[in-house]
N, C-alpha and C. Protein backbone atom coordinates (compact mmCIF):
# COMPACT_ATOMS: atom_id res chain seq x y z
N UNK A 1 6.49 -10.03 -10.28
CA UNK A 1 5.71 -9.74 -9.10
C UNK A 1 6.04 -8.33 -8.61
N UNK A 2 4.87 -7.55 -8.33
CA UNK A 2 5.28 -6.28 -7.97
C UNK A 2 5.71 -5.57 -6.56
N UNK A 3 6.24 -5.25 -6.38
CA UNK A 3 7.31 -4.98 -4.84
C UNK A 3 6.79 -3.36 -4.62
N UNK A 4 6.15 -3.34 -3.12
CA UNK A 4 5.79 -2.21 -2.98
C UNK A 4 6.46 -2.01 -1.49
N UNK A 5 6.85 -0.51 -1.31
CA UNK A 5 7.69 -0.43 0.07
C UNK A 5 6.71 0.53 0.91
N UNK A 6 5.82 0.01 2.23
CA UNK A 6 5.39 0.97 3.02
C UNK A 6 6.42 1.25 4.16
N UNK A 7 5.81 3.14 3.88
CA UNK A 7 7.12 4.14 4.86
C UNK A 7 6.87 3.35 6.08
N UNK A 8 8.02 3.48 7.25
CA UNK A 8 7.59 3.65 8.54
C UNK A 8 6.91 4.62 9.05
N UNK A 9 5.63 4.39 9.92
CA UNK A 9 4.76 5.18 10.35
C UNK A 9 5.52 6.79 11.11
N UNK A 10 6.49 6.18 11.82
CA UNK A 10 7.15 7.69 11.93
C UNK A 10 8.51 7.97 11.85
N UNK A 11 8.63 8.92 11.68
CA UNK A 11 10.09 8.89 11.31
C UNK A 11 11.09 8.82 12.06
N UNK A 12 12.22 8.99 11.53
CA UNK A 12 13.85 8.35 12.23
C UNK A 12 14.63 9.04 11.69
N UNK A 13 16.05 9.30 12.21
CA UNK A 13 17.22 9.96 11.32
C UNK A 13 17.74 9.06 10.18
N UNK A 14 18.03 9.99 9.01
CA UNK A 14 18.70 9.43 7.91
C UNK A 14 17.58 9.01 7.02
N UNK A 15 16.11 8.94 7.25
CA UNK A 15 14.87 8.14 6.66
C UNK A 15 15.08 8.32 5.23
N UNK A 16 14.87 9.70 4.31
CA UNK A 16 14.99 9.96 3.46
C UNK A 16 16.04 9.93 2.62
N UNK A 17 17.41 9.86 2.62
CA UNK A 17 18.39 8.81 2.01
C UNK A 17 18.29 7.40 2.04
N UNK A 18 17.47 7.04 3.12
CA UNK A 18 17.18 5.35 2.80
C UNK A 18 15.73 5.56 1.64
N UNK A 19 14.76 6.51 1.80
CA UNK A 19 13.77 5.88 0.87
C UNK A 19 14.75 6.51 -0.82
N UNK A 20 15.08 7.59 -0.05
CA UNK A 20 15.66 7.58 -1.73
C UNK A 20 16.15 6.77 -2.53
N UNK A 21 17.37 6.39 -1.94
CA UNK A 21 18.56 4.92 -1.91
C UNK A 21 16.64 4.18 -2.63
N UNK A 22 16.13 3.72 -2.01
CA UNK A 22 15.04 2.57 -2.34
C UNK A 22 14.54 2.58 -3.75
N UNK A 23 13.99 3.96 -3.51
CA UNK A 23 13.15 4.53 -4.51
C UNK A 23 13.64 4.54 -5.92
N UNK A 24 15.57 3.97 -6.39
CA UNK A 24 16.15 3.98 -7.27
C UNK A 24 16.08 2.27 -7.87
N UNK A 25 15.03 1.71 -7.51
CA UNK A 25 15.11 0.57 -7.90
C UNK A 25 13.72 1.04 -8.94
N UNK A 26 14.10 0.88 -9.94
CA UNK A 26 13.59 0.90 -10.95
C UNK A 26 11.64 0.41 -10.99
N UNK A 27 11.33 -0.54 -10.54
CA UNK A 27 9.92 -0.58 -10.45
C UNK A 27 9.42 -0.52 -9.21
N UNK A 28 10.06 -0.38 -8.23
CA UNK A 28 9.28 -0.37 -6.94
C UNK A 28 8.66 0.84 -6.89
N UNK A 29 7.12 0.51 -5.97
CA UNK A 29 6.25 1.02 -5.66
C UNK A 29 6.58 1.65 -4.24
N UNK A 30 6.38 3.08 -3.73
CA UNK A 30 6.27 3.74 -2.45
C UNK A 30 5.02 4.25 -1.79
N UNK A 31 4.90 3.46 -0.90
CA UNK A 31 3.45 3.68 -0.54
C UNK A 31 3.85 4.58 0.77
N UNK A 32 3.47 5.87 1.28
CA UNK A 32 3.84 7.02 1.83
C UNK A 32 2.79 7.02 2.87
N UNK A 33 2.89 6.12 4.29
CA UNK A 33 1.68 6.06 5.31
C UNK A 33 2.65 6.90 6.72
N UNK A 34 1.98 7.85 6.96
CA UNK A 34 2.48 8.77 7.29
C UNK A 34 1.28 9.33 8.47
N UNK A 35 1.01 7.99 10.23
CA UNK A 35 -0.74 8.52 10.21
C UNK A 35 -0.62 9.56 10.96
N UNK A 36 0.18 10.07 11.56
CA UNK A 36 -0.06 11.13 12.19
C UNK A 36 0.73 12.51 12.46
N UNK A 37 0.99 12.39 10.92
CA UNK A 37 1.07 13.79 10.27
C UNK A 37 -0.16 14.76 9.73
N UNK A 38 -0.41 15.95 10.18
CA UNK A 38 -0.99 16.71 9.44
C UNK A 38 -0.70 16.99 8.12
N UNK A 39 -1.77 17.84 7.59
CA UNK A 39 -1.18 18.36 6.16
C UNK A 39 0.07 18.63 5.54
N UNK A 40 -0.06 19.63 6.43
CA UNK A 40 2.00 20.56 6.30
C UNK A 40 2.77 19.43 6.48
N UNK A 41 2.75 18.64 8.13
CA UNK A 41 3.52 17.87 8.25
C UNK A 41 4.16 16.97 6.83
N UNK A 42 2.85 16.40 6.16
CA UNK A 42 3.41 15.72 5.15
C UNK A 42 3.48 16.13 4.09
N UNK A 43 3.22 16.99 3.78
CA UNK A 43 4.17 18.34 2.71
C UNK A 43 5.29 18.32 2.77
N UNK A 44 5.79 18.69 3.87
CA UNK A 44 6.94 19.26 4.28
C UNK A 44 8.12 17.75 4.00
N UNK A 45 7.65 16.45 4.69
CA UNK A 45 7.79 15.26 4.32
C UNK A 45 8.21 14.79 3.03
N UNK A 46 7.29 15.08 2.38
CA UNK A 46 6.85 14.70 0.89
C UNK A 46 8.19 15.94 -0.01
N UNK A 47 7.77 16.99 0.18
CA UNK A 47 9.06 17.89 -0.26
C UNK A 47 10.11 17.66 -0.12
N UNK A 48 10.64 16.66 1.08
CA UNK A 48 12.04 16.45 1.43
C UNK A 48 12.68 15.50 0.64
N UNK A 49 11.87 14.80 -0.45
CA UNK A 49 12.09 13.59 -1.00
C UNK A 49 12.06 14.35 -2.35
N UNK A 50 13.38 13.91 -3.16
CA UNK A 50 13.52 14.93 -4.75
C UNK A 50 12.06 14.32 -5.34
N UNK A 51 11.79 14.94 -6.19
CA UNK A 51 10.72 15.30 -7.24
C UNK A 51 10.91 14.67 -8.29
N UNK A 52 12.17 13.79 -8.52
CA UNK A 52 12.48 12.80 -9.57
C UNK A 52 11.31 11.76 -9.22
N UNK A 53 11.40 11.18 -7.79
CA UNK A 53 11.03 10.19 -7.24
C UNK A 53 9.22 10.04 -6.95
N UNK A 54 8.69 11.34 -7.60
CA UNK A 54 7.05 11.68 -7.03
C UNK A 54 6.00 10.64 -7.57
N UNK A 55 6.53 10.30 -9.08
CA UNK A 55 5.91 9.02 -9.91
C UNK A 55 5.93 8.12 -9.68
N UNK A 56 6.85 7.74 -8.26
CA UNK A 56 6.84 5.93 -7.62
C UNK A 56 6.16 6.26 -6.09
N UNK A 57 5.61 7.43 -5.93
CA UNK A 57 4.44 7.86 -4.64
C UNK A 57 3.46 7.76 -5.21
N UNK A 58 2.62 6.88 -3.67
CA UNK A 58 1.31 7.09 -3.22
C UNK A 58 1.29 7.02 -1.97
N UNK A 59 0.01 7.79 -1.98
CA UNK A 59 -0.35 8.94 -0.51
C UNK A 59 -1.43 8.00 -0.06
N UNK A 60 -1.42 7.98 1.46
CA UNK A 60 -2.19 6.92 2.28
C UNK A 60 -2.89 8.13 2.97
N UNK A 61 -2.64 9.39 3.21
CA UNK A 61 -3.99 10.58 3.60
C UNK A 61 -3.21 11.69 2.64
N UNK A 62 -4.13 12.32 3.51
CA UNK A 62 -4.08 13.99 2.74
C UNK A 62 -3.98 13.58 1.35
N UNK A 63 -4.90 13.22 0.65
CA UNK A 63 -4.74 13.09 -0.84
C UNK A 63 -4.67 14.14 -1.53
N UNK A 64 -5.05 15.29 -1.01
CA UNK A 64 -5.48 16.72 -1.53
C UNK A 64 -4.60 17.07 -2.11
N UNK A 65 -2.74 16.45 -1.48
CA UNK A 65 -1.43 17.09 -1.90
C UNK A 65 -1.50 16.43 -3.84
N UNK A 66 -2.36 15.40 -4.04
CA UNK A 66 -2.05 14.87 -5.14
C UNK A 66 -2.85 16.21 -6.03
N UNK A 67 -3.23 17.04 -6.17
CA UNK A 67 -3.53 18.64 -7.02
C UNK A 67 -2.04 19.10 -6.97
N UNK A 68 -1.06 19.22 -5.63
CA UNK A 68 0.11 20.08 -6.18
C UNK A 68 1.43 19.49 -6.47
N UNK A 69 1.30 18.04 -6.15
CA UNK A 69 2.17 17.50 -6.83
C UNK A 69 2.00 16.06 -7.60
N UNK A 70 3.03 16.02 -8.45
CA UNK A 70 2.83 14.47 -9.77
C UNK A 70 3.33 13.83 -9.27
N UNK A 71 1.95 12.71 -8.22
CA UNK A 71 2.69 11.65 -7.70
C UNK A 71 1.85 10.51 -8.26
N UNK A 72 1.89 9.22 -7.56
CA UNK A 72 1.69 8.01 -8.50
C UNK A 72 0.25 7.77 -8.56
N UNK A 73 -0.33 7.68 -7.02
CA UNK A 73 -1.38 8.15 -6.92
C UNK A 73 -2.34 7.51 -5.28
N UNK A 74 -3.18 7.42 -5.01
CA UNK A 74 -3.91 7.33 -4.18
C UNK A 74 -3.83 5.94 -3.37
N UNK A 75 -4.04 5.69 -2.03
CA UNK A 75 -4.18 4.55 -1.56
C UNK A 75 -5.48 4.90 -0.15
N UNK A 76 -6.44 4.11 -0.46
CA UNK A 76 -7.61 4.06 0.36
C UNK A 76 -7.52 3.24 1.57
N UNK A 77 -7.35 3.58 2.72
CA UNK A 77 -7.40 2.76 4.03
C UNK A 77 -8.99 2.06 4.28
N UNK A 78 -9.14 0.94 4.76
CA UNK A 78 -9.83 0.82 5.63
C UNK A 78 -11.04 1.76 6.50
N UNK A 79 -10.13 2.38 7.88
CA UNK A 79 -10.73 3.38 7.99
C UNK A 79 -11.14 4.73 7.14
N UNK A 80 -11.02 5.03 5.84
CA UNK A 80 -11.23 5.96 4.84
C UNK A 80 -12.80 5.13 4.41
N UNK A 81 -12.47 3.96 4.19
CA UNK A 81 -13.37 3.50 3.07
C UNK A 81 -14.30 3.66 3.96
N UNK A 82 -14.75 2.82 5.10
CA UNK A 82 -15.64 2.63 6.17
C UNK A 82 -15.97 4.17 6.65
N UNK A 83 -15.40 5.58 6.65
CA UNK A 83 -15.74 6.46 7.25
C UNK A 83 -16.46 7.17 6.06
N UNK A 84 -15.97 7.43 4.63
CA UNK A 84 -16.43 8.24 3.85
C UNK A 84 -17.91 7.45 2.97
N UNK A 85 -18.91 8.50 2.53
CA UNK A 85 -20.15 7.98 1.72
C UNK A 85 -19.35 7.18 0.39
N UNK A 86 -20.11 6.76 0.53
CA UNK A 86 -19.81 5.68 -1.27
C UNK A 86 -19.86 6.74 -2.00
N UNK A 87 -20.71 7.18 -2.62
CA UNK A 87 -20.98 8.29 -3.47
C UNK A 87 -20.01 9.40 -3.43
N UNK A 88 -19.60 9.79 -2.29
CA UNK A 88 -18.61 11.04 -2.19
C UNK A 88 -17.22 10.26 -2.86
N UNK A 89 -16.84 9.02 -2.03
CA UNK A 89 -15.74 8.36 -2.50
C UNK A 89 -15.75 7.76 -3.66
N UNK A 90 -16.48 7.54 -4.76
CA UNK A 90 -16.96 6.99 -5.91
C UNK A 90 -16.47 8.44 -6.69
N UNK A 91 -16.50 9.67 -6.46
CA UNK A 91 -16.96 10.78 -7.24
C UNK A 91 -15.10 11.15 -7.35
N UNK A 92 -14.79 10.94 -5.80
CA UNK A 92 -12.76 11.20 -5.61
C UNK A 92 -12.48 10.38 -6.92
N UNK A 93 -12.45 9.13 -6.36
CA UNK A 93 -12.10 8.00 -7.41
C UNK A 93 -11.73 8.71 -8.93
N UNK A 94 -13.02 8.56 -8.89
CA UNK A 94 -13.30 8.59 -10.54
C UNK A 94 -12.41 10.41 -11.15
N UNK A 95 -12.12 11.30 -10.14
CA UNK A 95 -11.35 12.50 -10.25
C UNK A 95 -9.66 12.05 -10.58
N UNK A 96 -9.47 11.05 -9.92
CA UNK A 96 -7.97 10.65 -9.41
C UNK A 96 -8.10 10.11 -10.67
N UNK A 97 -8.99 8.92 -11.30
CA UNK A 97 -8.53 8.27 -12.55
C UNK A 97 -8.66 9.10 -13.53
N UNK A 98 -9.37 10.09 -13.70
CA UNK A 98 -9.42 10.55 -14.78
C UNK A 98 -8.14 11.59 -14.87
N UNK A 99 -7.16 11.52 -14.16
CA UNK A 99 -5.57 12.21 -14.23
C UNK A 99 -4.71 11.28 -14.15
N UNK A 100 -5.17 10.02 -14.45
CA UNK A 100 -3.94 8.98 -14.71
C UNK A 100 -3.58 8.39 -13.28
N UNK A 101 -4.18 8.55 -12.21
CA UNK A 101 -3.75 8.10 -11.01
C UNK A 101 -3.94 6.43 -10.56
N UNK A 102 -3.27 6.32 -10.29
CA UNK A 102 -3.76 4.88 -9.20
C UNK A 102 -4.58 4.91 -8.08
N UNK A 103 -5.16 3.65 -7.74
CA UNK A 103 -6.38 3.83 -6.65
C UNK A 103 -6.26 2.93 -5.86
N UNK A 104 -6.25 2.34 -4.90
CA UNK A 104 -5.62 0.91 -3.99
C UNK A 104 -6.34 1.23 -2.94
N UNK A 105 -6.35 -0.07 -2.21
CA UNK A 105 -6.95 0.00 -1.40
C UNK A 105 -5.97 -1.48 -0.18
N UNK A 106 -6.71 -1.07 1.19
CA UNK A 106 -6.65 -1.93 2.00
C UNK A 106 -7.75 -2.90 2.42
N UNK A 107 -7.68 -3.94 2.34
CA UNK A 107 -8.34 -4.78 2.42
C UNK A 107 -8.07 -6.05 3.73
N UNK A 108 -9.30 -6.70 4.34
CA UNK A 108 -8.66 -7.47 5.71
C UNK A 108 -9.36 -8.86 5.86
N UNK A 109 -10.36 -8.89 4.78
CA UNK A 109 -10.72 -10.12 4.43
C UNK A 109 -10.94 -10.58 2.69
N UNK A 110 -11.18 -11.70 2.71
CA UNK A 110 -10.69 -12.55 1.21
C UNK A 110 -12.71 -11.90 0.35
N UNK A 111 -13.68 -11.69 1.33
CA UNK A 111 -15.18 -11.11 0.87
C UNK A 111 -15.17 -9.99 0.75
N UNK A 112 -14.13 -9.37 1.43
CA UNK A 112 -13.66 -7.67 1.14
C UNK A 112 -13.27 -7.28 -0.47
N UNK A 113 -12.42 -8.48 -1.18
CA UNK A 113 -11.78 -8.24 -1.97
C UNK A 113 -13.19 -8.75 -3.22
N UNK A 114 -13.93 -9.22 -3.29
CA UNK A 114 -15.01 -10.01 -3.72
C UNK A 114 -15.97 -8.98 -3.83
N UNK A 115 -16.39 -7.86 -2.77
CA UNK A 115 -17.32 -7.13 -3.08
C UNK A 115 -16.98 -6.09 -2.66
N UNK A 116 -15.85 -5.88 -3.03
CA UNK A 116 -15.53 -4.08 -3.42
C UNK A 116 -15.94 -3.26 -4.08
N UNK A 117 -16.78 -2.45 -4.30
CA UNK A 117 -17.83 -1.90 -5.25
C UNK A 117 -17.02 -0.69 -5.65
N UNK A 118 -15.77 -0.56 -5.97
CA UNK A 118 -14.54 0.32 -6.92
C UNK A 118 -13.84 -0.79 -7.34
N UNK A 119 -13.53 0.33 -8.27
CA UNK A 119 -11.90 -0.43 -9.29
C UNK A 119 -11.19 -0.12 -8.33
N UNK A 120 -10.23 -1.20 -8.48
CA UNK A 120 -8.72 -0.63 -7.86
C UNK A 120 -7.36 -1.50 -8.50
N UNK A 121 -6.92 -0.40 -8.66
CA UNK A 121 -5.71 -1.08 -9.50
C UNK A 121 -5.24 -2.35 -8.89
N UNK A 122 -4.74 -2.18 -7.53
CA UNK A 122 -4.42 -3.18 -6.74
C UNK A 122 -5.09 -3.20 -4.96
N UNK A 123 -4.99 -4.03 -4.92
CA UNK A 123 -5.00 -4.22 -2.80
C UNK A 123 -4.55 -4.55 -2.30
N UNK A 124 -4.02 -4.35 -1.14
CA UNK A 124 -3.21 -4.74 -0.48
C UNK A 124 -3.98 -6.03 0.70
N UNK A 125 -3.59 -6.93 0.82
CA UNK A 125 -4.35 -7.77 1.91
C UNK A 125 -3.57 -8.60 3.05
N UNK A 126 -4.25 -7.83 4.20
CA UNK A 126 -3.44 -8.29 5.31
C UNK A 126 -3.91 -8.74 6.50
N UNK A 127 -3.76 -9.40 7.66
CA UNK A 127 -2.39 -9.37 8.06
C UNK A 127 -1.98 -11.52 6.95
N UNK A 128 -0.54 -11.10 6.77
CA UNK A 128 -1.03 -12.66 5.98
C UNK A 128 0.07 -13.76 6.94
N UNK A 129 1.01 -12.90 7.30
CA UNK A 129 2.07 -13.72 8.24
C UNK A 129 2.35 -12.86 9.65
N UNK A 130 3.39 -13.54 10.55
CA UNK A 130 3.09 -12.85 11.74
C UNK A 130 3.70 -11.72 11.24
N UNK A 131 3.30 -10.46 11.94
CA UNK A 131 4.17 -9.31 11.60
C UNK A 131 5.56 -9.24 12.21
N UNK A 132 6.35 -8.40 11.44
CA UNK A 132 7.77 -7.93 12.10
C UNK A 132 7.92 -7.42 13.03
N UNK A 133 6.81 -5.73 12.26
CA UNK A 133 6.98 -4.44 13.53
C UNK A 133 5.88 -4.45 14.68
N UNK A 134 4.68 -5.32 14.14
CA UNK A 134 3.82 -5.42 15.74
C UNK A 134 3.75 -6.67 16.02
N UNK A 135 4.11 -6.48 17.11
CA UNK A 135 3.93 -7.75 18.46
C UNK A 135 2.35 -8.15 18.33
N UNK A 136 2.00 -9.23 18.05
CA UNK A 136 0.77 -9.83 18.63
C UNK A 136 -0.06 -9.81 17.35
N UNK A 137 0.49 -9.50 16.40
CA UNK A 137 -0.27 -9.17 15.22
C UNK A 137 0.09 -10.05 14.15
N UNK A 138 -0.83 -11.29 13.84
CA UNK A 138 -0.43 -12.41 13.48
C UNK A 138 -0.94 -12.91 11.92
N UNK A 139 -0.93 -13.62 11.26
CA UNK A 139 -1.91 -13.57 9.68
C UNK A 139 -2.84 -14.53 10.59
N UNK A 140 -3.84 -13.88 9.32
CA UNK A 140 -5.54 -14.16 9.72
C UNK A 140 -5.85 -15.43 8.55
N UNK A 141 -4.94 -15.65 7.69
CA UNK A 141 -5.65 -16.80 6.35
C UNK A 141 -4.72 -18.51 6.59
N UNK A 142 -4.95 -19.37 6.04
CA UNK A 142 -4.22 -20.29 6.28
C UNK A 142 -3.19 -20.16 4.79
N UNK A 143 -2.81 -20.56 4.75
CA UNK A 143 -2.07 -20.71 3.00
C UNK A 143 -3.11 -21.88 2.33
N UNK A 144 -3.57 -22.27 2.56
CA UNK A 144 -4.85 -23.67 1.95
C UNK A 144 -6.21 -22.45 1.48
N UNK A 145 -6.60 -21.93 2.43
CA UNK A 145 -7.96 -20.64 2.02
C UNK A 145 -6.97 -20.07 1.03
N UNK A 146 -6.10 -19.29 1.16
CA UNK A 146 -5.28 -18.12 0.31
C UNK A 146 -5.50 -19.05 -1.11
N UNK A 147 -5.04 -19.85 -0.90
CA UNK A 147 -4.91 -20.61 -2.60
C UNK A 147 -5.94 -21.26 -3.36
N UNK A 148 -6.98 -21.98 -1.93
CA UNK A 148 -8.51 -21.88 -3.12
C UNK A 148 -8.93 -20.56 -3.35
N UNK A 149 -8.77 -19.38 -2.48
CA UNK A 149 -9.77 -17.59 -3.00
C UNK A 149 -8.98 -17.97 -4.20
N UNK A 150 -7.58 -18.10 -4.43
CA UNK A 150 -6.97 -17.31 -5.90
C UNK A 150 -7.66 -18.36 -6.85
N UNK A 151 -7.97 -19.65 -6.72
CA UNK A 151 -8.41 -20.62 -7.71
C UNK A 151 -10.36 -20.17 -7.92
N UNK A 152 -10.66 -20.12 -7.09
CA UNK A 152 -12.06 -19.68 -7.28
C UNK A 152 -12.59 -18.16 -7.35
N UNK A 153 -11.84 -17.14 -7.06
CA UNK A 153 -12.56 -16.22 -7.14
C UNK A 153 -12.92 -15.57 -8.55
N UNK A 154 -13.80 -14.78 -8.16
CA UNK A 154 -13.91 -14.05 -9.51
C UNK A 154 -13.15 -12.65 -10.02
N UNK A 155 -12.92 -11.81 -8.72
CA UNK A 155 -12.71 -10.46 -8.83
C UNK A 155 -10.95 -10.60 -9.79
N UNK A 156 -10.93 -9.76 -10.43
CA UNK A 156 -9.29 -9.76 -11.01
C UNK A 156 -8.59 -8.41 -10.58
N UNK A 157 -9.20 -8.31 -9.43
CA UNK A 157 -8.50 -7.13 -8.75
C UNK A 157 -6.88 -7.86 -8.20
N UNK A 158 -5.46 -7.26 -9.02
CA UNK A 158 -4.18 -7.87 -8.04
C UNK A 158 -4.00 -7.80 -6.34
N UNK A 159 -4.10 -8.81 -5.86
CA UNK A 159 -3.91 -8.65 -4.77
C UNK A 159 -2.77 -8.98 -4.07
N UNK A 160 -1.80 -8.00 -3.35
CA UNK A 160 -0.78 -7.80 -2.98
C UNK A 160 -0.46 -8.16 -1.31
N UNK A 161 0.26 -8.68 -1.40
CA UNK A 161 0.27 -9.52 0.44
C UNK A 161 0.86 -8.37 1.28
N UNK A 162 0.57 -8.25 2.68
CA UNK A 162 1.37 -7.43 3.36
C UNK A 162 0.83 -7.81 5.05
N UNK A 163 2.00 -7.80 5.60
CA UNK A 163 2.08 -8.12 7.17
C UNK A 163 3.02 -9.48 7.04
N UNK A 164 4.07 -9.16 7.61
CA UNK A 164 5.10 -10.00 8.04
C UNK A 164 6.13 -10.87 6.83
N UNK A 165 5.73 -9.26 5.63
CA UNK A 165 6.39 -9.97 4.29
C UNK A 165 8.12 -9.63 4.45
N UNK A 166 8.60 -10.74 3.67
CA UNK A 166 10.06 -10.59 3.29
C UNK A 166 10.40 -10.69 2.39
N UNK A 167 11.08 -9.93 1.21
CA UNK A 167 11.33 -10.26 0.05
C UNK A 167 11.75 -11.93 -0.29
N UNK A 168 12.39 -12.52 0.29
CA UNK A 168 12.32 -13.72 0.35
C UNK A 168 11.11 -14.59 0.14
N UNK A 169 10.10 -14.12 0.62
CA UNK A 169 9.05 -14.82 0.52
C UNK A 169 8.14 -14.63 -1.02
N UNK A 170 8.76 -13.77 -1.96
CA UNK A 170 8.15 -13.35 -2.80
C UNK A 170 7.60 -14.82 -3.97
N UNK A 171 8.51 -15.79 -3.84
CA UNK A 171 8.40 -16.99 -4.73
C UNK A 171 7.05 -17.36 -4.02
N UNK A 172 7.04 -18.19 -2.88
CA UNK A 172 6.00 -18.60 -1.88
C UNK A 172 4.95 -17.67 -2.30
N UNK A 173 4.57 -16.35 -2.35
CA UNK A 173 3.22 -15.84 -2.06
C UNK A 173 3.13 -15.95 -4.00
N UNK A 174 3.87 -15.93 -4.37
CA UNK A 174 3.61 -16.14 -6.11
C UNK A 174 2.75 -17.32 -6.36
N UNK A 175 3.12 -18.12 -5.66
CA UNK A 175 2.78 -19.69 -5.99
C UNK A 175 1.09 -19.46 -5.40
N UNK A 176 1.08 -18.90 -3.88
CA UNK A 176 -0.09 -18.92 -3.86
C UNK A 176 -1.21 -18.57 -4.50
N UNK A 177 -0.89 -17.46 -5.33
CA UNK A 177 -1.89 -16.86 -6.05
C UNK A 177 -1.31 -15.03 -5.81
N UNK A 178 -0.49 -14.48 -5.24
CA UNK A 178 -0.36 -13.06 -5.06
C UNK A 178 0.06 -12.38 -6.24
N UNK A 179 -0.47 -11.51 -6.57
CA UNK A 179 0.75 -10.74 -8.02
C UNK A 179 1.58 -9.50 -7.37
N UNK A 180 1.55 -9.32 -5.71
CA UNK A 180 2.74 -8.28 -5.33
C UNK A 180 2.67 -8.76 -4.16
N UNK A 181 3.71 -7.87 -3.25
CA UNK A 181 3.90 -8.14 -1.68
C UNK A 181 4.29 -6.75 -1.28
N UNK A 182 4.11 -6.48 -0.24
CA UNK A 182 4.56 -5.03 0.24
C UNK A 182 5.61 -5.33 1.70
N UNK A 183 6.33 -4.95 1.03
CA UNK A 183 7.31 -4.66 2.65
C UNK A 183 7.43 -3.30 3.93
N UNK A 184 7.31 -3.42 5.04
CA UNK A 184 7.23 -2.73 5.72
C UNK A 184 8.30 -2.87 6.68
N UNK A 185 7.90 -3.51 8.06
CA UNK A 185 8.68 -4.01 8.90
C UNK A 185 10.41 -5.12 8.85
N UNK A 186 10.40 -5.59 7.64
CA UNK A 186 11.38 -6.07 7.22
C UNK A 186 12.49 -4.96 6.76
N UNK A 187 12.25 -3.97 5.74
CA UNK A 187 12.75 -2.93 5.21
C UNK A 187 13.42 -1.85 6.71
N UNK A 188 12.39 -1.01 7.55
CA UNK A 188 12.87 -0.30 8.43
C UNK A 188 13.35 -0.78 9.68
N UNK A 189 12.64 -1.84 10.00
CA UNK A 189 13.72 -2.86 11.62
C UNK A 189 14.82 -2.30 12.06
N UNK A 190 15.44 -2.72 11.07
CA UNK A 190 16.95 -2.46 11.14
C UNK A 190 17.32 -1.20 11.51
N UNK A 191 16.25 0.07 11.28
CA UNK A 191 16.92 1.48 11.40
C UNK A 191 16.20 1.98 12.36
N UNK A 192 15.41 1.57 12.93
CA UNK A 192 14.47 1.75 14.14
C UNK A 192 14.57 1.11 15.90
């Protein structure tokens, strides 16, 4: 099952010896959501983290940085998908794959994942349990829906759980049907 770590939205002292420290686990995924940084800002970010580590990044904005540096590859929000033309975002896509990149997306319902009109390597789908880091922000599926979508659907897009995950829970969302989980609020808590 694949283990993906989203950054904390903003930063803290010491951040970057903890993602590093992270980032040495051999298959984990770093998903780099960073919302209210500018460009530079997350340059500057992104630079602070060795260059060993650029192949287990993906960038949640400013994708543009993926031209100057070899990172893993792309992750499409919600608000991205809903703001940009199909066609314009169809044309990125297909730029990013044709350099070996990854393409992901966020996703917030089980018909989202059903008629996604891109590939995507994986998605992330949330909220699935209560969250850690926001108050009031609770899962939207029952575990009974979660496990007929995985028995009936068609799409074979992996879909990866996230909101109120714990590595602990990784057996549980297996069983349901998940092939990853993403940690967020479990991972930084503690340093925040």
């Amino acid at each position: 099952m694949q283990k993906v770590i989203l950054s904390n939205p903003t930063d803290f002292e010491g951040e970057i010896a903890i993602i590093e420290q992270l980032l040495m686990e051999e298959s984990l995924i770093f998903h780099l959501r960073k919302p209210d940084k500018n460009l530079k800002q997350l340059e500057d970010f992104l630079r602070s983290i060795s260059p060993k580590f650029y192949k287990k990044i993906v960038l949640h904005s400013h994708h543009e940085l993926i031209k100057k540096y070899n990172l893993r590859g792309i992750h499409i929000t919600e608000a991205i998908r809903q703001n940009m033309d199909e066609a314009v975002m169809a044309n990125m896509i297909k730029l990013f794959r044709k350099r070996g990149l990854t393409v992901s997306f966020s996703l917030h319902t089980l018909n989202a994942i059903e008629n996604l009109a891109f590939k995507a390597d994986y998605v992330f789908l949330s909220p699935i349990l209560k969250s850690i880091s926001k108050t009031d922000y609770i899962g939207t599926f029952t575990m009974d829906e979660l496990q007929f979508f995985f028995q009936v659907r068609k799409s074979n897009t992996p879909v990866f759980a996230l909101g109120g995950i714990r590595e602990e829970n990784k057996d549980f969302l297996e069983r349901i049907g998940f092939e990853g989980f993403v940690l967020m609020g479990s991972v930084w808590k503690p340093y925040i």
